[in-house]
N, C-alpha and C. Protein backbone atom coordinates (compact mmCIF):
# COMPACT_ATOMS: atom_id res chain seq x y z
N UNK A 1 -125.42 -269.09 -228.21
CA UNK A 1 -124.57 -268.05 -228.61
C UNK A 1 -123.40 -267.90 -227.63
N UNK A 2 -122.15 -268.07 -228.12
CA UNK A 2 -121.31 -267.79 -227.69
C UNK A 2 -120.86 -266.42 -227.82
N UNK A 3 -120.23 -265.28 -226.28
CA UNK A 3 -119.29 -264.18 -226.09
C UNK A 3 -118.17 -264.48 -225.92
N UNK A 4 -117.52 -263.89 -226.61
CA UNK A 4 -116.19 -263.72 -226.62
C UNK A 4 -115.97 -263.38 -225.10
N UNK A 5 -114.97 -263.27 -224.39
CA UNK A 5 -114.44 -262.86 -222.89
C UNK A 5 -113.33 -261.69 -222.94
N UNK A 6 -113.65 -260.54 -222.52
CA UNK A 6 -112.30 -259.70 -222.73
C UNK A 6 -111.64 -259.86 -221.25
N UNK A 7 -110.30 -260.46 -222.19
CA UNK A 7 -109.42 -260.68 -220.95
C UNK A 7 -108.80 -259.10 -220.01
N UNK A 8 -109.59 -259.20 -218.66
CA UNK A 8 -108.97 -257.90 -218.05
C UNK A 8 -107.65 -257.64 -217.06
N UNK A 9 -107.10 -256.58 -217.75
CA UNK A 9 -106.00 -256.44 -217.30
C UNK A 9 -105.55 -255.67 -215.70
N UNK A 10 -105.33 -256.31 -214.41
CA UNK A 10 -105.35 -255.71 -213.62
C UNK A 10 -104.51 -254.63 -213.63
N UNK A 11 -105.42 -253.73 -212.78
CA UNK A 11 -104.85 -252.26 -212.67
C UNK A 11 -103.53 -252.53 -211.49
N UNK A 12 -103.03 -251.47 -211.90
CA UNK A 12 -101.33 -251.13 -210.92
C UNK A 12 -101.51 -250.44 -209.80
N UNK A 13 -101.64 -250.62 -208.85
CA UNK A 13 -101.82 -249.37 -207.57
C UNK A 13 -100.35 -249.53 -206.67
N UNK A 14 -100.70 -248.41 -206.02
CA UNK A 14 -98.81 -248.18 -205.50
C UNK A 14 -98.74 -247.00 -206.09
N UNK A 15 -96.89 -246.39 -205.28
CA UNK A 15 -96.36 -245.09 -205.70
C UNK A 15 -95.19 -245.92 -206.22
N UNK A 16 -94.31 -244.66 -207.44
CA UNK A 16 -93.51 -245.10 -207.84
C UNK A 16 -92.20 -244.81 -206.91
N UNK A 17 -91.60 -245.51 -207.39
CA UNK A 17 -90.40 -244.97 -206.22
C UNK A 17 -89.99 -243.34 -206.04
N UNK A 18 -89.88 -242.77 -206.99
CA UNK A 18 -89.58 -241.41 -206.96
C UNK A 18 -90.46 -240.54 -205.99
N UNK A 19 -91.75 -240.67 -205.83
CA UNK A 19 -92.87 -240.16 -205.61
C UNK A 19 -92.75 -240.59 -203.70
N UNK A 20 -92.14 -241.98 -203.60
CA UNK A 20 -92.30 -242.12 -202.16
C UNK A 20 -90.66 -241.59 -201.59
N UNK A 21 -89.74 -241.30 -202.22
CA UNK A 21 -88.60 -240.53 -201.55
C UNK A 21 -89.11 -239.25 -201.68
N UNK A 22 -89.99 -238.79 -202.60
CA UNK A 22 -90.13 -237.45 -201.99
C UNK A 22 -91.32 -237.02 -200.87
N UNK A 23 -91.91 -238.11 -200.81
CA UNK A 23 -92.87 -238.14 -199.69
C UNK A 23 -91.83 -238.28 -198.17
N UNK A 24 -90.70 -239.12 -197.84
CA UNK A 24 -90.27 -239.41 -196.91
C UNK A 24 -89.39 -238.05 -196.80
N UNK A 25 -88.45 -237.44 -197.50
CA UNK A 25 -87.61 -235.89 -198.07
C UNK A 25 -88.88 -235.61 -196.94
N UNK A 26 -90.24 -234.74 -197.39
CA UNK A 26 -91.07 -233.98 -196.99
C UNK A 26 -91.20 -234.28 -195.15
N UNK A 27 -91.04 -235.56 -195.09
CA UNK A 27 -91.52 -236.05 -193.46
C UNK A 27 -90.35 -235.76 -192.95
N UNK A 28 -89.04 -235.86 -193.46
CA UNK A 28 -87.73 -235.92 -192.87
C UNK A 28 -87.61 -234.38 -192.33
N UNK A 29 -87.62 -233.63 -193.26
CA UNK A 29 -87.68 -231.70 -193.29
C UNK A 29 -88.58 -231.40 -192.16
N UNK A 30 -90.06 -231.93 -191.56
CA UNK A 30 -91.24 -231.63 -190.89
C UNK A 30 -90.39 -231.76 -189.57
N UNK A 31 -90.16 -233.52 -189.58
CA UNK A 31 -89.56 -233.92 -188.38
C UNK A 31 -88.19 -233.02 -187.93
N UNK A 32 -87.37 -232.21 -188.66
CA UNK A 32 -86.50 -231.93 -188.49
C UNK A 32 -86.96 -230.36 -187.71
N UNK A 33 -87.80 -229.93 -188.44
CA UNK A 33 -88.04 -228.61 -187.77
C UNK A 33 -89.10 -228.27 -186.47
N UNK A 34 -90.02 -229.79 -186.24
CA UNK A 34 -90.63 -229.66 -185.06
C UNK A 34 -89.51 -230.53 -184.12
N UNK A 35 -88.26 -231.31 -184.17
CA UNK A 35 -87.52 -231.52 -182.93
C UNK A 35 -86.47 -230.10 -182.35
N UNK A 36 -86.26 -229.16 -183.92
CA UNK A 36 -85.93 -227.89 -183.06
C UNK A 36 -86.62 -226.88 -182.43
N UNK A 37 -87.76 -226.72 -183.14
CA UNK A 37 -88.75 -225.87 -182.38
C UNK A 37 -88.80 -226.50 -181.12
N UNK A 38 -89.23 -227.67 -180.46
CA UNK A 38 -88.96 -228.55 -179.24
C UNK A 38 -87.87 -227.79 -178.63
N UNK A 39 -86.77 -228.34 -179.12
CA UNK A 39 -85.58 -228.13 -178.24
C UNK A 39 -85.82 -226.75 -177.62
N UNK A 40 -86.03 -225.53 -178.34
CA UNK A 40 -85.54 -224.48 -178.55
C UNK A 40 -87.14 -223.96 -177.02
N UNK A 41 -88.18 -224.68 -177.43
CA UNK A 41 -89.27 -224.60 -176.34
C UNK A 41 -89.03 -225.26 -175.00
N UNK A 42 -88.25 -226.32 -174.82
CA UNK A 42 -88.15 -226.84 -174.01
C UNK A 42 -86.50 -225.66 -173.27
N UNK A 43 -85.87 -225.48 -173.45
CA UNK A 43 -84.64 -224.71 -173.31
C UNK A 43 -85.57 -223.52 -172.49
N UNK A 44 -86.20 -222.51 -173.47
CA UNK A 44 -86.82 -221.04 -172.82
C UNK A 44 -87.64 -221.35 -171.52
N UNK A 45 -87.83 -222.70 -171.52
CA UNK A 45 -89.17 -223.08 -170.49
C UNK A 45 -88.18 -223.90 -169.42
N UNK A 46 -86.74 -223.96 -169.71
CA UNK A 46 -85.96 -224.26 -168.23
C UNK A 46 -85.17 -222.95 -167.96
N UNK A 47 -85.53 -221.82 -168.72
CA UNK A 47 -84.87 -220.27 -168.65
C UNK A 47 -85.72 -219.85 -167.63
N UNK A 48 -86.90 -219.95 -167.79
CA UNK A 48 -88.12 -218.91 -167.37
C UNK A 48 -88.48 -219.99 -165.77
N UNK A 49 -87.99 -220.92 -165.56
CA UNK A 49 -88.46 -222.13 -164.08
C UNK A 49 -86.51 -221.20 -163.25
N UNK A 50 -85.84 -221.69 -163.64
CA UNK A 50 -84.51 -221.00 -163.41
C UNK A 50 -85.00 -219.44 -162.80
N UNK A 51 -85.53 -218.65 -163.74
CA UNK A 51 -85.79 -217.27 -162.94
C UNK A 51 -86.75 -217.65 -161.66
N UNK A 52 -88.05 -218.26 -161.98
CA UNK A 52 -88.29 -218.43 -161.01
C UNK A 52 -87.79 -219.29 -159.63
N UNK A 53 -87.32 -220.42 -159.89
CA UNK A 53 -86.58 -220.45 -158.57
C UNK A 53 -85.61 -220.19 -157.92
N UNK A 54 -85.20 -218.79 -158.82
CA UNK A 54 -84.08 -218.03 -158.29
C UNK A 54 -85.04 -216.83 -157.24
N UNK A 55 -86.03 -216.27 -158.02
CA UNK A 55 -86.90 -215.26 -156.92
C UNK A 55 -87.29 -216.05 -155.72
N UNK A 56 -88.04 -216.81 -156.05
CA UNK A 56 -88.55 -217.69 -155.11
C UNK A 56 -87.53 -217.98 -154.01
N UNK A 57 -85.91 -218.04 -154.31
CA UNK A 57 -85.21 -218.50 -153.80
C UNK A 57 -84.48 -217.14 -152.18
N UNK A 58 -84.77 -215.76 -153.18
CA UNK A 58 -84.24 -214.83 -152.66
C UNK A 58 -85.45 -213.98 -151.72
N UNK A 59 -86.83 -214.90 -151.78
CA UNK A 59 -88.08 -214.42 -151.41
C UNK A 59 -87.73 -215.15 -150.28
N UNK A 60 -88.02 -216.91 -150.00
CA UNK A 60 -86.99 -217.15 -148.93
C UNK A 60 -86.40 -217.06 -148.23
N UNK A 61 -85.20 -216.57 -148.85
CA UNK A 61 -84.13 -215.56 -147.78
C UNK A 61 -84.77 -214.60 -147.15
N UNK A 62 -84.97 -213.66 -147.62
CA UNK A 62 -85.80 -212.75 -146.91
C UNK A 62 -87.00 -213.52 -145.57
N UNK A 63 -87.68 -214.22 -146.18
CA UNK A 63 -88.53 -214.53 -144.90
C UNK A 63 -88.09 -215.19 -143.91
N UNK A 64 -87.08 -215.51 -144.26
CA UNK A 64 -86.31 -216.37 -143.04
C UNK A 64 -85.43 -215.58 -142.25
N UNK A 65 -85.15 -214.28 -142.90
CA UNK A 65 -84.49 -213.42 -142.02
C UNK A 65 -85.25 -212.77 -141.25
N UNK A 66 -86.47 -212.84 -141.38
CA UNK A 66 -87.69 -211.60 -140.84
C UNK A 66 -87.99 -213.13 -139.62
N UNK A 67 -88.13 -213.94 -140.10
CA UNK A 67 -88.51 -214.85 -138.75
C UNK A 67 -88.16 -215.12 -138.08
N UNK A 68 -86.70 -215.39 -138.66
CA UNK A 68 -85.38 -215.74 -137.31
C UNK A 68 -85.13 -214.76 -136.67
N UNK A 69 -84.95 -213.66 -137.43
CA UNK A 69 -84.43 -212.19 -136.55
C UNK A 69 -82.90 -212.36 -136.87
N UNK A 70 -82.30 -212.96 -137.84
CA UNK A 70 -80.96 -212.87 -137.83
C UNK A 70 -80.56 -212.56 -139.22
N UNK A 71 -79.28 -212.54 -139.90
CA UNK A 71 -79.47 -212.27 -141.40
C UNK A 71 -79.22 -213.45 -142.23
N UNK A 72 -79.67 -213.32 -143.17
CA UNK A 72 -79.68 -214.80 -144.41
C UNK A 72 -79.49 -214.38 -145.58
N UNK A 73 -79.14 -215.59 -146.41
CA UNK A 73 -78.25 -214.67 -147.56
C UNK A 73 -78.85 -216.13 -148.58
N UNK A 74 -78.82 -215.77 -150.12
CA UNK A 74 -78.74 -216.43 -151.18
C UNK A 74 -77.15 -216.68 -151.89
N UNK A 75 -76.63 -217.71 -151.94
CA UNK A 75 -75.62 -217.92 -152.67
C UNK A 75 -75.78 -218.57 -154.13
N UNK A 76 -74.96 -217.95 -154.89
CA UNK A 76 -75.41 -218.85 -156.47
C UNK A 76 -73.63 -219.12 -156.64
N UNK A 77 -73.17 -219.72 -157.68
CA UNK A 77 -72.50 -220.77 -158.06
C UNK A 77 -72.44 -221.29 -159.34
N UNK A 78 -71.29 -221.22 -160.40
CA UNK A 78 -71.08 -222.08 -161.14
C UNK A 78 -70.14 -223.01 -160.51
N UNK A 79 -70.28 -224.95 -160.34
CA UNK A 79 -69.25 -225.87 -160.41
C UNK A 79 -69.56 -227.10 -161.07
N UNK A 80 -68.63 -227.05 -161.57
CA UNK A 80 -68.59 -228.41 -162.25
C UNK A 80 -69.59 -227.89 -163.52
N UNK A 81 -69.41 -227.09 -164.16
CA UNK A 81 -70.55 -226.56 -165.16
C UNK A 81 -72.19 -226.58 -164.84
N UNK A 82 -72.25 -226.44 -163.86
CA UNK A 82 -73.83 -226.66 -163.07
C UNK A 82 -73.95 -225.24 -162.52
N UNK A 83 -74.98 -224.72 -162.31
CA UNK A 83 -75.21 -223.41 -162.16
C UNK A 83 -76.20 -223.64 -160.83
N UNK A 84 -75.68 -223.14 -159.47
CA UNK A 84 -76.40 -223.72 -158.37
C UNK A 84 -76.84 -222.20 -157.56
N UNK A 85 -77.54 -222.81 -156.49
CA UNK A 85 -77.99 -221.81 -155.28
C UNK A 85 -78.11 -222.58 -153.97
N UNK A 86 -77.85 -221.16 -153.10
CA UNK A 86 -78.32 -221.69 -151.42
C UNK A 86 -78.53 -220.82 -150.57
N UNK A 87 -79.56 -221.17 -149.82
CA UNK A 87 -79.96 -220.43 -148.62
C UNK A 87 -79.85 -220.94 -147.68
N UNK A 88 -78.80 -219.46 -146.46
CA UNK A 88 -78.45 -220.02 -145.42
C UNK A 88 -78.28 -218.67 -144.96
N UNK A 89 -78.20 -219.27 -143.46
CA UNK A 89 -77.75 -217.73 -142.92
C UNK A 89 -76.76 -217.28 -142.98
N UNK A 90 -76.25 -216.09 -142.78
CA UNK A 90 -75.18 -215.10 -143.12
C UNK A 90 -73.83 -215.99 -142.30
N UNK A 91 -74.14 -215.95 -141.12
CA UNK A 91 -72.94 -216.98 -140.00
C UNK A 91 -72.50 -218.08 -140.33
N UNK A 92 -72.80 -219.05 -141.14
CA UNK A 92 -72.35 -219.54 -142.08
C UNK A 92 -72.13 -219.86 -143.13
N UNK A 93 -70.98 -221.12 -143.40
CA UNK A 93 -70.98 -220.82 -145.11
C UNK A 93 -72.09 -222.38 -145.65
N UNK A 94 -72.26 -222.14 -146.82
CA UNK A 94 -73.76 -223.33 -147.41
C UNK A 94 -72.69 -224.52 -147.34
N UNK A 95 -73.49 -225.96 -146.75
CA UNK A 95 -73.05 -227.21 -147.02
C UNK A 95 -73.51 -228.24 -148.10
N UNK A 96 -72.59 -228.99 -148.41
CA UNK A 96 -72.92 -229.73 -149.85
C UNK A 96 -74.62 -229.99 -150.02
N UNK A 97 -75.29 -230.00 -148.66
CA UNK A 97 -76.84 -230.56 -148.80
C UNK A 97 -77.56 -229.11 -149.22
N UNK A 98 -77.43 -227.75 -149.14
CA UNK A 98 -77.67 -226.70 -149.32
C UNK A 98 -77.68 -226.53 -150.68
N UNK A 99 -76.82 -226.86 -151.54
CA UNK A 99 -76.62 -226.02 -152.99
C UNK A 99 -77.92 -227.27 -153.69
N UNK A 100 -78.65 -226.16 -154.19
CA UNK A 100 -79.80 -226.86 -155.53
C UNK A 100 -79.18 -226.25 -156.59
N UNK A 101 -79.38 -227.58 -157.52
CA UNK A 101 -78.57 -226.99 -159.45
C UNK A 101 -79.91 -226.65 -160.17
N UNK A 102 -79.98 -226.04 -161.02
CA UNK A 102 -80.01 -225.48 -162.07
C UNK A 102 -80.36 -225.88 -162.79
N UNK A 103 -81.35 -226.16 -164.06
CA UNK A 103 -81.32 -226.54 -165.03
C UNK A 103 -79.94 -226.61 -165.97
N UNK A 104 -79.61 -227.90 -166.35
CA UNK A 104 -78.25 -228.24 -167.08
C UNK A 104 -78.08 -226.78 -168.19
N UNK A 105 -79.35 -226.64 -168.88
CA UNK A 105 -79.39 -225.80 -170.03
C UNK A 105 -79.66 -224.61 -169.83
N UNK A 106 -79.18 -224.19 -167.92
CA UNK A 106 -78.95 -222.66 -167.98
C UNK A 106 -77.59 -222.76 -167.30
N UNK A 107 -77.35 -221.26 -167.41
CA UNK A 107 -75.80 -221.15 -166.78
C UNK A 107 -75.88 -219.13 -166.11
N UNK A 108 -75.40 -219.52 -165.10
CA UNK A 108 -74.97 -217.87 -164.58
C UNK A 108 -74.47 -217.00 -165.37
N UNK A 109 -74.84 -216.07 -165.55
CA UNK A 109 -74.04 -215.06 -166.60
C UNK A 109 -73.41 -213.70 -165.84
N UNK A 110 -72.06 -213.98 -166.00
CA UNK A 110 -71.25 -213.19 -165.20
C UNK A 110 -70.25 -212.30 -166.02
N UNK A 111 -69.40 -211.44 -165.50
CA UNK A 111 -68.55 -211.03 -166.75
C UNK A 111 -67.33 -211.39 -167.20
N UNK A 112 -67.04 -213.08 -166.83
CA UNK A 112 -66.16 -213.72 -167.77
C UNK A 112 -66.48 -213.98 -169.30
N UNK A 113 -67.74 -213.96 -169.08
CA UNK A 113 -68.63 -214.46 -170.26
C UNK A 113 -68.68 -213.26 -171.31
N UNK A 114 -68.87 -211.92 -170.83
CA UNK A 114 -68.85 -210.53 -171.84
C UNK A 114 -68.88 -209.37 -171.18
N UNK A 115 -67.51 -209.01 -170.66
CA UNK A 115 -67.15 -208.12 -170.25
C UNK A 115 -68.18 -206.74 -170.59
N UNK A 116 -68.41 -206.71 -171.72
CA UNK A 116 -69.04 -205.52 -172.25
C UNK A 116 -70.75 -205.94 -172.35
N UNK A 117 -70.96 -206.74 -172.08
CA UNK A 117 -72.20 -206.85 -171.61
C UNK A 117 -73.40 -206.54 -170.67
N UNK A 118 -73.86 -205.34 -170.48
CA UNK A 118 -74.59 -205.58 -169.34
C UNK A 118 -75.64 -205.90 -168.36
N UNK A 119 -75.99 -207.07 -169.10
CA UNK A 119 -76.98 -208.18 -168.62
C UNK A 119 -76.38 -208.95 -167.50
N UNK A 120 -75.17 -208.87 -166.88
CA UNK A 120 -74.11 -209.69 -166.08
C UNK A 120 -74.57 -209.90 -164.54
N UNK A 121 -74.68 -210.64 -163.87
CA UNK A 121 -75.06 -210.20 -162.55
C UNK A 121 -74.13 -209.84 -161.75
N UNK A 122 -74.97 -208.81 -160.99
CA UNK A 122 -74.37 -207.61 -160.43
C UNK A 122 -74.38 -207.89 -158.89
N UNK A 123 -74.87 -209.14 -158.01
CA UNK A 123 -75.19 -209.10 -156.83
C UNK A 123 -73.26 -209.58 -155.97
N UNK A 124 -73.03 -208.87 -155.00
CA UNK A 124 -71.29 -209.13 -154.45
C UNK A 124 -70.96 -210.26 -155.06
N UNK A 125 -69.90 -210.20 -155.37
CA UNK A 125 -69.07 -211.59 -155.73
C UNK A 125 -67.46 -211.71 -154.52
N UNK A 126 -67.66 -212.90 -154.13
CA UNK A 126 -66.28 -213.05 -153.26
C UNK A 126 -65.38 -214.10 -154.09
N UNK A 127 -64.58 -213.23 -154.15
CA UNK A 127 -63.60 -214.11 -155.34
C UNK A 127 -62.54 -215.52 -154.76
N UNK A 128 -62.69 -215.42 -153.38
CA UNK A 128 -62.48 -216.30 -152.54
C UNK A 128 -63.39 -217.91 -152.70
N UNK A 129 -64.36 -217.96 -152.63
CA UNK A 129 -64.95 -218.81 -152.97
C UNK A 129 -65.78 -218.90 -154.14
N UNK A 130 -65.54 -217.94 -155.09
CA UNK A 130 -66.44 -218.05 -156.53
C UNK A 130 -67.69 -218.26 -156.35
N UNK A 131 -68.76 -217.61 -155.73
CA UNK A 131 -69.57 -217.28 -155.04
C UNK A 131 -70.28 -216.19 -155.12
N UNK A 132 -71.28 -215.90 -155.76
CA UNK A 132 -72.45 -214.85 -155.57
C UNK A 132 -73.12 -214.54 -154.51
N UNK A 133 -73.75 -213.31 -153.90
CA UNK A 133 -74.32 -213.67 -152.81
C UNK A 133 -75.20 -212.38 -152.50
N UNK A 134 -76.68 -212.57 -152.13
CA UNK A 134 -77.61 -211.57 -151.63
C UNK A 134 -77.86 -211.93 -149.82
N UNK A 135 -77.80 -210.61 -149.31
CA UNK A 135 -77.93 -210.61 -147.95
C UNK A 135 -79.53 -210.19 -148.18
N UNK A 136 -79.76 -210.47 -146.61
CA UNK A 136 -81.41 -209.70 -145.95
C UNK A 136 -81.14 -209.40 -144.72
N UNK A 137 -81.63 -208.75 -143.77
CA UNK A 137 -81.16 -208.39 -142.58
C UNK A 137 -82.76 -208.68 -141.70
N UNK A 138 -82.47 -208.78 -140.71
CA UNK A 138 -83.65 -209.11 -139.63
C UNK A 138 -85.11 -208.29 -140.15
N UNK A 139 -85.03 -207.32 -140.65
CA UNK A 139 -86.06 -206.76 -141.20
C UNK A 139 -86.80 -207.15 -142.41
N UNK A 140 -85.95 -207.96 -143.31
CA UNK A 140 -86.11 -208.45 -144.43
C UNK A 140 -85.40 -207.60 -145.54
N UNK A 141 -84.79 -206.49 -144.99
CA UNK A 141 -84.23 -205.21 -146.08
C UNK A 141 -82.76 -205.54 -146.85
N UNK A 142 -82.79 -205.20 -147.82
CA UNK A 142 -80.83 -205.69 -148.23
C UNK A 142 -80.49 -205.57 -147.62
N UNK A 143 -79.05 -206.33 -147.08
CA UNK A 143 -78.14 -205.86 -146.50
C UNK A 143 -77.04 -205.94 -147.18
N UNK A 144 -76.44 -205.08 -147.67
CA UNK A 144 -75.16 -204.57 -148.36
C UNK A 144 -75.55 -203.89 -149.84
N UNK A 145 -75.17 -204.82 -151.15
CA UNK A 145 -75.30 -204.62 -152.28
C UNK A 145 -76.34 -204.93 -152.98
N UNK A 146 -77.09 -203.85 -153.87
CA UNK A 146 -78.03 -204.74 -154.51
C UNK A 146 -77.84 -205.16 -155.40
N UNK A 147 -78.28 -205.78 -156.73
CA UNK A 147 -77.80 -205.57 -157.82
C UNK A 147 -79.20 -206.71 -158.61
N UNK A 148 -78.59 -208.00 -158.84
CA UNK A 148 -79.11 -208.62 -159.89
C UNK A 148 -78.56 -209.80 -159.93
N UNK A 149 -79.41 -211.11 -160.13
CA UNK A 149 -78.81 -212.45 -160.67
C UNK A 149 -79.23 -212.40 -162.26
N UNK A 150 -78.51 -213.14 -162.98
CA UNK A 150 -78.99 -212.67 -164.47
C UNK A 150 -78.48 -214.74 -165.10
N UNK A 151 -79.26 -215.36 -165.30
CA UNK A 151 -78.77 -216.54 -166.33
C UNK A 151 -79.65 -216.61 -167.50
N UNK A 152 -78.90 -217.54 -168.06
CA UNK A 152 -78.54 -217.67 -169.79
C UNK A 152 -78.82 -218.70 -169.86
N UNK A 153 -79.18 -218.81 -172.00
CA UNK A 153 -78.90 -220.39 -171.81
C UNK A 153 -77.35 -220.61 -172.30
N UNK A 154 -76.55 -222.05 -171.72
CA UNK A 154 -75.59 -222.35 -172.05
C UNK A 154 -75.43 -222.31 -173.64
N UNK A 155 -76.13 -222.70 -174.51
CA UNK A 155 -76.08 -222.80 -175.90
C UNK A 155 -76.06 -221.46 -176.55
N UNK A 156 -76.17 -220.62 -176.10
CA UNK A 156 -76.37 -219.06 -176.54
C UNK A 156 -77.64 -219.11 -176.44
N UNK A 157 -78.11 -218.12 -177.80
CA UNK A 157 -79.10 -217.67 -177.97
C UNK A 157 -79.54 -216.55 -177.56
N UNK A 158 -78.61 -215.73 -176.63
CA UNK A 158 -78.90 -214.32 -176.72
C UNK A 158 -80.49 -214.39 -175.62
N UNK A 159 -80.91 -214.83 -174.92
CA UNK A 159 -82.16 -214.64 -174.16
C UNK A 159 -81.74 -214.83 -173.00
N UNK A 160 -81.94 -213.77 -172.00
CA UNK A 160 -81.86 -214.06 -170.23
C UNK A 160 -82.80 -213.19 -169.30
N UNK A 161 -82.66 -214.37 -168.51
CA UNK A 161 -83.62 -213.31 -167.47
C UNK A 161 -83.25 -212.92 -166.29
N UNK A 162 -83.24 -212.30 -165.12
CA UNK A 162 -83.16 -212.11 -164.22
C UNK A 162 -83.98 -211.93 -162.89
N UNK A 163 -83.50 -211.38 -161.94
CA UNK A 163 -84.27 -211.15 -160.64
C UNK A 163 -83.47 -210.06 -160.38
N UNK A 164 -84.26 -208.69 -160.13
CA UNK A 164 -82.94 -207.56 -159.50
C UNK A 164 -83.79 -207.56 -158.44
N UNK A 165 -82.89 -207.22 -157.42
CA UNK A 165 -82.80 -206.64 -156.12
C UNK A 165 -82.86 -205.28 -156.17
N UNK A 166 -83.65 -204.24 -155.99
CA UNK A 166 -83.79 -202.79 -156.49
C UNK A 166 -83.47 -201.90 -156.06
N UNK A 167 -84.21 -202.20 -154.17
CA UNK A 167 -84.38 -201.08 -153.14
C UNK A 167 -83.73 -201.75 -151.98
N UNK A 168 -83.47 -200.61 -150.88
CA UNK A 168 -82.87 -201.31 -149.78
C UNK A 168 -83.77 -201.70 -148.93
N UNK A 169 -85.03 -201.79 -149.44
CA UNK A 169 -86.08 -202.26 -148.80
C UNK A 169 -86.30 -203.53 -148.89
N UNK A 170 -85.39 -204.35 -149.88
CA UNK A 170 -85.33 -205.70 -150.58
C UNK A 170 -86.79 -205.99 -151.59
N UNK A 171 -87.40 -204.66 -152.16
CA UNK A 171 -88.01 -204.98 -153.34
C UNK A 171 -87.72 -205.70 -154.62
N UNK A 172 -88.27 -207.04 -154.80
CA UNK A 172 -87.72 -207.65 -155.95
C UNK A 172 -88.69 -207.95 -157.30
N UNK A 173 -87.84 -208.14 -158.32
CA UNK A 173 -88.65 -207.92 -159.41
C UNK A 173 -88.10 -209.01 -160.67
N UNK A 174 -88.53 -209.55 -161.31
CA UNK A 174 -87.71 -209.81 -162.47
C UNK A 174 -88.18 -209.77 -163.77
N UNK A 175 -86.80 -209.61 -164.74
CA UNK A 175 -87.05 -208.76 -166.07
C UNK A 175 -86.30 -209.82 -167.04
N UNK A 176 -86.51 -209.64 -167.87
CA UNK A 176 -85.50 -210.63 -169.14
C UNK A 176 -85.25 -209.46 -170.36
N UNK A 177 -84.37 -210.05 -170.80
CA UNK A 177 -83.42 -209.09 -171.92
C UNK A 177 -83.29 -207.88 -171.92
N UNK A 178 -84.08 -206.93 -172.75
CA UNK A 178 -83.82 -205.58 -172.25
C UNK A 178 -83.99 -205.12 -170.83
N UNK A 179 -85.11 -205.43 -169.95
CA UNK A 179 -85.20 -205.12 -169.14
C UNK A 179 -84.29 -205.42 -167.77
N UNK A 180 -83.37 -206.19 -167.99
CA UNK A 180 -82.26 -207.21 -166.88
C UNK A 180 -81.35 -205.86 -167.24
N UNK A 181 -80.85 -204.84 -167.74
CA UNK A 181 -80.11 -203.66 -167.65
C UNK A 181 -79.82 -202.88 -166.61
């Protein structure tokens, strides 16, 4: 006895084209919104290292004035679009090996930037050398003005933080956005 043979027809597997541009559309949109979330995480997280080694920086000062017995000061700095600092003592002025920069993606916020703003930092400015600057005196206490360093990010975004200088006791603290007032 002979069977007949049913000839079988292989099946089709695969996407059709339509189906895989909208699969790649979907990956393109994903990828697009976790490299800004990134950016935007990586930015707040060179905001928030910036505050800190700005305290850190003016904590410093202070102990170096209490050890030496003489006075020492923090200088900050925009040049060359770099947003810098230095600690040195009061008797002189900081040398090129003195100034540390900044994270590229912060910047000093002063009141060229928004006059009517007052998140601005508030610590002396000598318009002589474009120059910020916190004193400490042999005790570790301000000496002169207190006020506030306050940076931003360069890109906007409306978020800053600061370090104020409070008391003439050189109590320091730092606050971001509302609280940098």
């Amino acid at each position: 006895m002979q069977t007949k043979s049913k000839m079988v027809q292989p099946e089709e597997h695969g996407f059709t084209l339509l189906e895989v541009l909208v699969v790649v559309l979907i990956v393109g949109i994903l990828a697009t919104v976790a490299a800004i979330s990134w950016d935007t995480f990586v930015s707040f997280q060179a905001l928030r290292n910036a505050e800190n080694l700005l305290y850190n920086a003016l904590q410093e000062a202070k102990s170096n004035a209490v050890r030496d017995s003489i006075n020492w000061q923090v200088s900050f700095r925009e040049k060359d679009n770099v947003s810098q600092w230095a600690i040195h003592p009061t008797e002189r002025s900081p040398v090129a090996a003195d100034w540390q920069d900044l994270n590229t993606r912060v910047r000093i916020i002063d009141t060229d930037i928004n006059p009517n703003d007052l998140n601005y930092t508030t610590f002396y400015y000598n318009r002589n050398t474009g120059e910020y600057r916190m004193q400490f005196n042999h005790h570790g206490n301000a000496n002169g003005q207190l006020g506030k360093i306050t940076v931003g990010l360069r890109r906007g975004g409306g978020a800053v933080r600061c370090v104020l200088v409070s008391t003439l006791i050189g109590a320091m603290r730092t606050g971001q956005d509302g609280r940098c007032k």
